[in-house]
Structure formats: C-alpha cells, structure tokens
N, C-alpha and C. Protein backbone atom coordinates (compact mmCIF):
# COMPACT_ATOMS: atom_id res chain seq x y z
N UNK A 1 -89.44 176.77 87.92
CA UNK A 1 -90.30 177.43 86.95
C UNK A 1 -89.44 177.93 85.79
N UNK A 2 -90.20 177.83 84.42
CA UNK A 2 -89.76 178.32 83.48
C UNK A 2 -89.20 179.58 82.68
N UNK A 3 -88.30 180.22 82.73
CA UNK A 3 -88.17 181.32 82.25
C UNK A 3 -89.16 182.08 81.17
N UNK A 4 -89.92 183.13 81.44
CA UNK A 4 -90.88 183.62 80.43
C UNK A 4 -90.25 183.90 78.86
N UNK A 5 -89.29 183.86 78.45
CA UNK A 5 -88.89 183.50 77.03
C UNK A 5 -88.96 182.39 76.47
N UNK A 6 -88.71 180.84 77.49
CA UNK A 6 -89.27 179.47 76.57
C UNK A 6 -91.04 179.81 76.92
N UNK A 7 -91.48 180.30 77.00
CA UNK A 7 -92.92 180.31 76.42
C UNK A 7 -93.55 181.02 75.34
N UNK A 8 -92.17 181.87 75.34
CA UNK A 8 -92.60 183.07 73.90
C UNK A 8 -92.65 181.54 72.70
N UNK A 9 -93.53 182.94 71.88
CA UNK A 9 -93.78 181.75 70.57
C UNK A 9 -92.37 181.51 69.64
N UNK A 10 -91.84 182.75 69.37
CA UNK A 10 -90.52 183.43 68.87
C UNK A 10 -89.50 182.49 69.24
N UNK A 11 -89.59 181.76 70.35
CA UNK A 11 -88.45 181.23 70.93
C UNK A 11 -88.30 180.00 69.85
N UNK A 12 -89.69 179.45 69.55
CA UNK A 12 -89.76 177.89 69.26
C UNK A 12 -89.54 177.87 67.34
N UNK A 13 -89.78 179.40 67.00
CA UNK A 13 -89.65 179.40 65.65
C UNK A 13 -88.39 179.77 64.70
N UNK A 14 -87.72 178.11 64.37
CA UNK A 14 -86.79 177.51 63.63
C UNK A 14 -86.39 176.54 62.88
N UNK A 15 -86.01 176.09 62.25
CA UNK A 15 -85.45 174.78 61.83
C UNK A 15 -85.12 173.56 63.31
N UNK A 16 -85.69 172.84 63.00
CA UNK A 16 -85.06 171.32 63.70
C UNK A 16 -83.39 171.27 63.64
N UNK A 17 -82.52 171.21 64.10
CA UNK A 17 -81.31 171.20 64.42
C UNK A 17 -81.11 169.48 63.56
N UNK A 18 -80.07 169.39 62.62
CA UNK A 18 -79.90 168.27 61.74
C UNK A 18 -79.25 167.21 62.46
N UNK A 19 -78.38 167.10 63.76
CA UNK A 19 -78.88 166.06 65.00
C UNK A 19 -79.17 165.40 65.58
N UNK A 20 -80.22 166.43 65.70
CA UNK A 20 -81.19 166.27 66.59
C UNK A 20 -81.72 164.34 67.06
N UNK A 21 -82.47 164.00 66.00
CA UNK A 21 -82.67 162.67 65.75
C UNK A 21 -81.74 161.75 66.11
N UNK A 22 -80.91 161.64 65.92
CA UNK A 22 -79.32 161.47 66.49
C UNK A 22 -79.17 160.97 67.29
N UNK A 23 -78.70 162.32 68.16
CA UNK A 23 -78.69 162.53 69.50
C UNK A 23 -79.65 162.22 70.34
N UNK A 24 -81.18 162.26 69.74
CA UNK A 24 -82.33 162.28 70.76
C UNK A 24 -82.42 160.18 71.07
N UNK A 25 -82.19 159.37 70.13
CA UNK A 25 -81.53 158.04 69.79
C UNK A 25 -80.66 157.42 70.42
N UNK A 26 -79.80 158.32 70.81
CA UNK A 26 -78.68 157.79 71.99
C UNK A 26 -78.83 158.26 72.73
N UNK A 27 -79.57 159.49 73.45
CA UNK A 27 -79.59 159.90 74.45
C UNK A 27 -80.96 158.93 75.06
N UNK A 28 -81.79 158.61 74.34
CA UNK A 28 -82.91 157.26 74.39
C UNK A 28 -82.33 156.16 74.72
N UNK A 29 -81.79 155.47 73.81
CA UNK A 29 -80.71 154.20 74.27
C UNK A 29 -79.94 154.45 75.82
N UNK A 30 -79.71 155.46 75.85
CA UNK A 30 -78.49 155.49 77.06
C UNK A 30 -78.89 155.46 78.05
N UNK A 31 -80.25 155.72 78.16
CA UNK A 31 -81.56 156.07 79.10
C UNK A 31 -82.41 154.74 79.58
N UNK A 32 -82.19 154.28 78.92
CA UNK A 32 -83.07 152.71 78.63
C UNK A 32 -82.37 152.10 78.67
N UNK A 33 -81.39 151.33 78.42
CA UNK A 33 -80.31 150.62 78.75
C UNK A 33 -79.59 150.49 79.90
N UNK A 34 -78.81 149.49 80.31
CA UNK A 34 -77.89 149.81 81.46
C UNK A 34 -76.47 150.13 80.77
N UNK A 35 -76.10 151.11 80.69
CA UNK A 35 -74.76 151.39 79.56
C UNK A 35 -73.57 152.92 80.72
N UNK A 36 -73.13 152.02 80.97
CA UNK A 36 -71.75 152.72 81.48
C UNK A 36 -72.03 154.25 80.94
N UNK A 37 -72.03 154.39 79.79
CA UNK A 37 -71.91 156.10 78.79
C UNK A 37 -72.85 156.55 79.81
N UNK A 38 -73.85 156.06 80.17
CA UNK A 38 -74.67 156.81 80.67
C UNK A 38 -74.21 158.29 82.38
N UNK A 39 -72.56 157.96 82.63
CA UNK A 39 -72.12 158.50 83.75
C UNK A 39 -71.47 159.40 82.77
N UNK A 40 -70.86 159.52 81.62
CA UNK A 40 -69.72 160.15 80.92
C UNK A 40 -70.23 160.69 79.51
N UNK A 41 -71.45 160.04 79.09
CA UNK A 41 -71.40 159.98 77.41
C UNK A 41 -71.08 158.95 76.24
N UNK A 42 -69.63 158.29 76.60
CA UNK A 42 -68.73 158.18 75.94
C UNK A 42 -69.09 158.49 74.96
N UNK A 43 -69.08 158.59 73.95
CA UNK A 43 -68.84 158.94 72.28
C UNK A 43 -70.26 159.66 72.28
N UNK A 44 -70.75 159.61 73.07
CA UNK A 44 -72.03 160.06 73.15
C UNK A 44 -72.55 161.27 73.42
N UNK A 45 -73.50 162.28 73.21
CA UNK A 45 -73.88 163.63 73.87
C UNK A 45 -74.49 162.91 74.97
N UNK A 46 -73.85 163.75 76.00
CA UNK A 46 -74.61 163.85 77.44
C UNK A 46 -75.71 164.05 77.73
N UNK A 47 -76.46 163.82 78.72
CA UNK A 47 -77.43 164.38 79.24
C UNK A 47 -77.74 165.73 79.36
N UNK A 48 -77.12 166.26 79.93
CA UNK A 48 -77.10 167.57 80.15
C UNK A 48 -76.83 168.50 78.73
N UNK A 49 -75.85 167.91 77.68
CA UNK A 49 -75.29 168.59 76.44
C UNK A 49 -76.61 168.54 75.49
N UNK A 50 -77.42 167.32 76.14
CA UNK A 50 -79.06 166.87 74.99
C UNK A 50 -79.89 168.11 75.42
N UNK A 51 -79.64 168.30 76.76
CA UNK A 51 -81.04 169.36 77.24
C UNK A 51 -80.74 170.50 76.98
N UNK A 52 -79.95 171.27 76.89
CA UNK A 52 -78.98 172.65 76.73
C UNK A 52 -79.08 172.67 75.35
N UNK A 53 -79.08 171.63 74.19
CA UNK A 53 -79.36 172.03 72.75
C UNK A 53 -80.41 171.63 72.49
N UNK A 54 -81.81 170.67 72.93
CA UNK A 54 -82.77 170.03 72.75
C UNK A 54 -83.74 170.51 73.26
N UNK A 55 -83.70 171.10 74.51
CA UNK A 55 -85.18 170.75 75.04
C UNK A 55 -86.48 171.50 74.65
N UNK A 56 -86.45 172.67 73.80
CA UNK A 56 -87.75 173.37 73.03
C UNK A 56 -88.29 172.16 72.15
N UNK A 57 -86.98 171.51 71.53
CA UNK A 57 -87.68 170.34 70.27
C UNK A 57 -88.52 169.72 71.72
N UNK A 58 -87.96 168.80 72.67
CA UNK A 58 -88.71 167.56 73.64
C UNK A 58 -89.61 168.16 73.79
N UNK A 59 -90.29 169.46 74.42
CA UNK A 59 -91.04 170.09 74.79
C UNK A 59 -92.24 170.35 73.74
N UNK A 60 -91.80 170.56 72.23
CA UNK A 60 -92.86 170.69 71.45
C UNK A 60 -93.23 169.47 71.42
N UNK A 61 -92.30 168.52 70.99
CA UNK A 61 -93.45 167.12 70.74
C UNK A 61 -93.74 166.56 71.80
N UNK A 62 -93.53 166.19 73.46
CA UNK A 62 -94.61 166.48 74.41
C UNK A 62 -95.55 167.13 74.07
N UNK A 63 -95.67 168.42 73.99
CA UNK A 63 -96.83 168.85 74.09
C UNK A 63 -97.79 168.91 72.68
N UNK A 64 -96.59 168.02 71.81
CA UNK A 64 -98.01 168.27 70.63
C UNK A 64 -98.32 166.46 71.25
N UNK A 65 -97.86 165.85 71.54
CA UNK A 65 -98.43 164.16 71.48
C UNK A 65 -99.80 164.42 72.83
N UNK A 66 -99.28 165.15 73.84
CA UNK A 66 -99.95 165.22 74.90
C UNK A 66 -101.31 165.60 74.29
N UNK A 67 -101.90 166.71 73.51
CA UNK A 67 -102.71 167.47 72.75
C UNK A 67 -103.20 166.25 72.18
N UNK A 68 -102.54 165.57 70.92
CA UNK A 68 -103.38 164.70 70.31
C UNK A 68 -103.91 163.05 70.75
N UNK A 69 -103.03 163.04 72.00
CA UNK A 69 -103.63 161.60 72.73
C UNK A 69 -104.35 162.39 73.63
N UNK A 70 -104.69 163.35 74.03
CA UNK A 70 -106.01 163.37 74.86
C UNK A 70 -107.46 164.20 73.84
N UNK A 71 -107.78 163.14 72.97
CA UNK A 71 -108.94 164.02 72.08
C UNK A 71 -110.35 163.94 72.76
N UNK A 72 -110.70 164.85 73.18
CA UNK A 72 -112.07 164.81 73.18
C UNK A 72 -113.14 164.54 72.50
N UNK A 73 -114.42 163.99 73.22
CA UNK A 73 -115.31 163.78 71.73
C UNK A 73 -114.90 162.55 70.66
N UNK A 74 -114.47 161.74 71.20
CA UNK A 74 -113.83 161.07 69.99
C UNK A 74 -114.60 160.51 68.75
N UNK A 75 -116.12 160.68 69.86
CA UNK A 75 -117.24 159.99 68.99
C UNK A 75 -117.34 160.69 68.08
N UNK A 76 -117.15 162.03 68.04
CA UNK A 76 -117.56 163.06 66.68
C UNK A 76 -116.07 163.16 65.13
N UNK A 77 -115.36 162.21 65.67
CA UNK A 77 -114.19 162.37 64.90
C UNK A 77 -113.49 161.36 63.80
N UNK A 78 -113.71 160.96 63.02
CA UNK A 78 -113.84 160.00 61.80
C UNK A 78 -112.68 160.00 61.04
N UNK A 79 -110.94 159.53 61.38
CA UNK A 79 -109.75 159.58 61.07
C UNK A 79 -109.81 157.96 60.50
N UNK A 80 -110.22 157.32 60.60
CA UNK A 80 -110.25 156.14 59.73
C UNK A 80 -109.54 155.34 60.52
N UNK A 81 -108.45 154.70 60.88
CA UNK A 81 -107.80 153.63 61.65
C UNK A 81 -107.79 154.78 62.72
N UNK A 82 -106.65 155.53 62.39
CA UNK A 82 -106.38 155.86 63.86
C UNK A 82 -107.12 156.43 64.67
N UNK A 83 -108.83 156.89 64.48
CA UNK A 83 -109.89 157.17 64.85
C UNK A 83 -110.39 155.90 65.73
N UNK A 84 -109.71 154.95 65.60
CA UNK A 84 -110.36 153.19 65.69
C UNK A 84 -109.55 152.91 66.86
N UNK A 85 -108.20 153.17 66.22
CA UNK A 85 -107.16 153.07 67.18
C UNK A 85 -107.29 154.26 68.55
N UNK A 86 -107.46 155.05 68.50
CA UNK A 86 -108.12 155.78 70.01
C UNK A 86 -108.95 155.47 70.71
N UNK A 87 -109.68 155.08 69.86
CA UNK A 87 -111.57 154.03 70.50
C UNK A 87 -110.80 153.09 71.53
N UNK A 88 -109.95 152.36 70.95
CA UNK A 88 -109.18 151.07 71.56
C UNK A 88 -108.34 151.46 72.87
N UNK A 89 -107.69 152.32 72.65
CA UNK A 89 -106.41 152.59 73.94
C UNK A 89 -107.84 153.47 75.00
N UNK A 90 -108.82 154.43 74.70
CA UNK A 90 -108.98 154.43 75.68
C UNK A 90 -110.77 153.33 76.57
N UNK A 91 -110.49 152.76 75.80
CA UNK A 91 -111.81 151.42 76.50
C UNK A 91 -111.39 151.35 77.51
C-alpha cells in the first residue's frame, strides 16, 4: 500500500522533470526488448533509478489514460474522429 503523501494533491504539483521522456524511452526499450542493460542499465537509467525519480509522472498518465479510455455514455459525446474511434475499440 501506498504511502498517504503520493495521494496528496501537493505531491503531484510540478514541472515534468526535462528527462523524463528520455528515460521513460529506454526504460520502454529495455523492457520490450531482450537487451542485456536490462540486468545493469548500461548507459542506461535503471529500473529501479526510473521508479525512484518517475513514478508520480507513470502514475498520472495511467490514471489520466485509464479515465479517458473508459468513457461512459459514449453515445452522448461528439469528439469528431476520436469519438468514432472509441465507438470502434469498444464494439
């Protein structure tokens, strides 16, 4: 369980770490791949070094993608393609 400070709102309000993108890229690749770095890093941020400076960012956009791929009502909601495009993924 989560420590009651990553749920404060306070916690999450900052700048994106310049990074970030980066790191979140190779730590993706390293993940998905079969790549040796994946025991050490090599040149790479670790696993553990991604989650210890990252994980409020992973956590917001989880939970904002989670929020906007499950829309309710979709029938009442008129976004133009991607209104079309939801119709589709969930048939």
């Amino acid at each position: 369980m989560a420590p009651s400070w990553v749920n404060d709102r306070s916690y999450y309000q900052e700048d994106c770490p310049i990074y970030f993108a980066t790191d979140f890229r190779q730590i993706r690749n390293s993940l998905s791949h079969a790549d040796y770095r994946r025991i050490n890093g090599g040149n790479r941020i670790t696993l553990s070094e991604f989650y210890k400076q990252y994980h409020k960012y992973i956590m917001l956009l989880y939970q904002n993608g989670r929020e906007l791929w499950s829309i309710q009502n979709i029938e009442k909601i008129d976004l133009g393609d991607v209104t079309e495009f939801n119709r589709m993924i969930f048939e």
